[in-house]
Every structure is written in C-alpha cells, then in structure tokens.
Protein backbone atom coordinates (compact mmCIF):
# COMPACT_ATOMS: atom_id res chain seq x y z
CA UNK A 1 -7.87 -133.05 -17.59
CA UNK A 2 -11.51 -131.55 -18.00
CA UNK A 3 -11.88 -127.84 -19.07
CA UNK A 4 -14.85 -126.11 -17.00
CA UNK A 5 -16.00 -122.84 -17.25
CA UNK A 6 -17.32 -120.39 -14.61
CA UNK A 7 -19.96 -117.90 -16.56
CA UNK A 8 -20.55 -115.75 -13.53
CA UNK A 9 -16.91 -115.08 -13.01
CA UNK A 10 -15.15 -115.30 -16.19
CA UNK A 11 -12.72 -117.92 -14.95
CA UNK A 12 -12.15 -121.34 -16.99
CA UNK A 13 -11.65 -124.47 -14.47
CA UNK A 14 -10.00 -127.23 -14.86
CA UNK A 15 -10.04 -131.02 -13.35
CA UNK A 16 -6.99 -132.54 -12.20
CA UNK A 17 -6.31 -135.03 -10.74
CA UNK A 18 -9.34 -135.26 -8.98
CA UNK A 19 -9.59 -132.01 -7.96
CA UNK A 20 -11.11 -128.54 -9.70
CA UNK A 21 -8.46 -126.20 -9.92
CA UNK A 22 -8.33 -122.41 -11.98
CA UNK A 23 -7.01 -122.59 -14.68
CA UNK A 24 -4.32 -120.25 -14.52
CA UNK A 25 -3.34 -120.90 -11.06
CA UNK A 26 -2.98 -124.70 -12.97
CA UNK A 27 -1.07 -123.38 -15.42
CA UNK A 28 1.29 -121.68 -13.01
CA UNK A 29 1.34 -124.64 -10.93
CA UNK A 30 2.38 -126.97 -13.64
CA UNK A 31 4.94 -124.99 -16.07
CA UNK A 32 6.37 -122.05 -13.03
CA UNK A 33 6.22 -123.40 -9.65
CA UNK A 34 4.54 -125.28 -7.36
CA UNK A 35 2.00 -123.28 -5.36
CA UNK A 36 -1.10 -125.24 -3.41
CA UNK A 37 -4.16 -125.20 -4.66
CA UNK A 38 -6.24 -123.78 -1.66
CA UNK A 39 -3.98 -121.17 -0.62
CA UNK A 40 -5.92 -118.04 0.61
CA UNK A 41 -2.83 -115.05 0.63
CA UNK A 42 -1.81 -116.71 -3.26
CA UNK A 43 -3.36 -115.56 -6.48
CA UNK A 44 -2.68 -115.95 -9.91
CA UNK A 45 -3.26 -112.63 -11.18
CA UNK A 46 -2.65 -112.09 -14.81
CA UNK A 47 -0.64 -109.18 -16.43
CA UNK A 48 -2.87 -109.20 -19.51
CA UNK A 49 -6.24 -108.75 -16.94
CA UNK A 50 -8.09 -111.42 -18.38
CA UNK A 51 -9.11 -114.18 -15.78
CA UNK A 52 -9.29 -116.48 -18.36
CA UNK A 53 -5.83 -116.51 -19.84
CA UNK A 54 -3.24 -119.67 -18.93
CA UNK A 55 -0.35 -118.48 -20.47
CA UNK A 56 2.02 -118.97 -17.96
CA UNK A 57 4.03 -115.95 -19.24
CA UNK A 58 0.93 -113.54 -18.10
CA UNK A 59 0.96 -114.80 -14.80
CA UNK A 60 1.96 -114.58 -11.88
CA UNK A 61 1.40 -115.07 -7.84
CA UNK A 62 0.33 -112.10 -5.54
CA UNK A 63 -2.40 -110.59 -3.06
CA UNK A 64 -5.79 -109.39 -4.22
C-alpha cells in the first residue's frame, strides 16, 4: 500500500492493489464490509467529519 494525499480536498488516498482508492472508503472496505470501489450512490462519510480519518469505527456508508 502507498499513502497519497489530496491537498485540494482534504482526503488521504491510498494504492491498492493497483488501484487508488480513499482512504476511508479502504478502510471500510477492508475491516467492515465489502463495498466497490467506484460506486456512485456509496460514500464513506465519517461521524467525526473529518475526510481524512480511517478509523473504521467513524465510518460508515451513505448518500451525499
């Protein structure tokens, strides 16, 4: 895994597998449940309001 970070949006990115993911949805992904990666009606959204968090315990899936 590479950690990226997005400056404009406040969002840390991470390589997988080949692919750039966010890193929460990632952390979701990996430690909740499986969710794909380009999904457009799935966010991550964090409890704590910070897009950078990846504790799985602050997040969860839902609609913008």
């Amino acid at each position: 895994m590479e950690l990226l970070f997005d400056v404009f949006k406040l969002i840390a990115k991470t390589k997988y597998r080949g692919a750039v993911w966010a890193s929460s949805r990632l952390s979701y992904h990996l430690n909740k449940k499986k969710i794909p990666r380009w999904s457009t009606t799935k966010w991550a959204l964090h409890t704590c309001d910070r897009p950078w968090c990846v504790n799985p315990k602050h997040i969860y899936i839902g609609t913008p």
